[in-house]
Protein backbone atom coordinates (compact mmCIF):
# COMPACT_ATOMS: atom_id res chain seq x y z
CA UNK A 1 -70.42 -64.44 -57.32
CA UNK A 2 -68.65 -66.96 -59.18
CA UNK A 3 -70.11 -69.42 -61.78
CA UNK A 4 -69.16 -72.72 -62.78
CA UNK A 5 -70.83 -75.40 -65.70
CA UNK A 6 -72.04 -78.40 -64.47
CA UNK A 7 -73.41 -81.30 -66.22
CA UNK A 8 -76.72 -81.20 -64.90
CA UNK A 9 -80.05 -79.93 -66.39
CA UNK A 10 -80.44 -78.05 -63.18
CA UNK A 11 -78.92 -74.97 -61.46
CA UNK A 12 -77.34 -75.26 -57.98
CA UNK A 13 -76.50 -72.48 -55.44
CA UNK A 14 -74.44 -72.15 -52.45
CA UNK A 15 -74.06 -68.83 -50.43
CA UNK A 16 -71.66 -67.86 -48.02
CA UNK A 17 -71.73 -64.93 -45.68
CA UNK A 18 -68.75 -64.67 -43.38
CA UNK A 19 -68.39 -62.57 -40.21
CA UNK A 20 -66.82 -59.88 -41.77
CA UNK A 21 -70.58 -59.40 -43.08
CA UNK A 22 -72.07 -59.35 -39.42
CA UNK A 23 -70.78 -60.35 -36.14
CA UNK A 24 -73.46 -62.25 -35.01
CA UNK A 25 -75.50 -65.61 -36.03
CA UNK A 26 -78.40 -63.82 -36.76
CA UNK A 27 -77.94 -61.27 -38.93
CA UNK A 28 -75.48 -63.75 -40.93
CA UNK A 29 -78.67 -65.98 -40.96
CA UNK A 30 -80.49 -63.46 -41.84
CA UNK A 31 -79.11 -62.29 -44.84
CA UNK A 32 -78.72 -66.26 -45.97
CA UNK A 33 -82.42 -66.53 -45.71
CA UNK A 34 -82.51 -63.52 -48.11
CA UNK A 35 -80.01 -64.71 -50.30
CA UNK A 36 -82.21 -68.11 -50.69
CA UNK A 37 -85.78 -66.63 -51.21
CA UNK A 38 -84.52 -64.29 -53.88
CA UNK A 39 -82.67 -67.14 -55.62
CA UNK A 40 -85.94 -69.54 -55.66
CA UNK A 41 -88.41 -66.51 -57.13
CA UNK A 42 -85.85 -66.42 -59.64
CA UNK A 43 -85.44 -70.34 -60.81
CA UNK A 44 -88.04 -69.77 -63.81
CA UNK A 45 -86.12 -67.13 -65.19
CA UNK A 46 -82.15 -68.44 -65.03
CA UNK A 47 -80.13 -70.86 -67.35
CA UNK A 48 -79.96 -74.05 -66.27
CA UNK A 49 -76.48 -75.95 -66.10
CA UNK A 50 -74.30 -73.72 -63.53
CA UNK A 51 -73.33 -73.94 -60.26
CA UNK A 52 -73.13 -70.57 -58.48
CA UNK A 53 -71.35 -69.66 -55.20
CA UNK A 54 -72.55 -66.63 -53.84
CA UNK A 55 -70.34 -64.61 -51.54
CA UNK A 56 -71.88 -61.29 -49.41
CA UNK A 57 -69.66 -58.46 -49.06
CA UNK A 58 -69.66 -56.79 -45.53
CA UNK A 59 -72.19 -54.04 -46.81
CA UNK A 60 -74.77 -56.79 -47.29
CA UNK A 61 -76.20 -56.34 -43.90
CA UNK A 62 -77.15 -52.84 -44.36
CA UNK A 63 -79.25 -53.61 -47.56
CA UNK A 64 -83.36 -54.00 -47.37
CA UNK A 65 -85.03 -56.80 -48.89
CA UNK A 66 -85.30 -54.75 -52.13
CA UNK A 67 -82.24 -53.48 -52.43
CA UNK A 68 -80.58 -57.19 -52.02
CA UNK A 69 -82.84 -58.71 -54.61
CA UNK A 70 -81.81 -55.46 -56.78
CA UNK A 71 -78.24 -56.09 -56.53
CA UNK A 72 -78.78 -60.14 -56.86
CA UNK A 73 -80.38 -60.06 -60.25
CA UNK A 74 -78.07 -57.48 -61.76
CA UNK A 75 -75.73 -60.00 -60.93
CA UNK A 76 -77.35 -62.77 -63.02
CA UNK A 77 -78.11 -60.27 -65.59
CA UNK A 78 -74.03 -59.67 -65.85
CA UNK A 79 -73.05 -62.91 -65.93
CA UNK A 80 -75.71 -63.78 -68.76
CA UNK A 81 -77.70 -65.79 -66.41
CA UNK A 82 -81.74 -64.24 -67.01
CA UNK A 83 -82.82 -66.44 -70.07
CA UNK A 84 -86.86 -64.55 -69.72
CA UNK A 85 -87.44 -62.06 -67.43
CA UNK A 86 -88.42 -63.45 -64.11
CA UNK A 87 -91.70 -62.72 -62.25
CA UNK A 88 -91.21 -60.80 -59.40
């Protein structure tokens, strides 16, 4: 993941899964769908002002729902992101 300010009251995402990640269109889809659903549930709980690009490593298409949301908000809590805890 990388982070970047921006001069908005807002927080912006982009996601990128290349195919290294999976071969095909659908599982690469697939895991972008993911990506985007766990990133909306957690709006109410992450700083505002930051652009983040977030990249899926090959082992992404192996993970469960659970497991990818996991991993995704350790992430924010790393970087400092979580300002409240977010409801699940």
């Amino acid at each position: 993941m990388k982070v970047a300010l921006n001069s908005l009251n807002t927080i912006r995402f982009c996601f990128i899964v290349s195919r290294r990640v999976s071969k095909d269109a659908v599982g690469r889809n697939k895991i972008k769908r993911r990506l985007r659903e766990i990133a909306r549930s957690s709006l109410s709980g992450l700083a505002r002002g930051y652009d983040l690009l977030v990249i899926a490593s090959p082992g992404a298409a192996k993970l469960s729902f659970p497991e990818t949301k996991s991993s995704l908000r350790r992430l924010f809590e790393r970087l400092g992101l979580l300002v409240k805890k977010a409801v699940d």
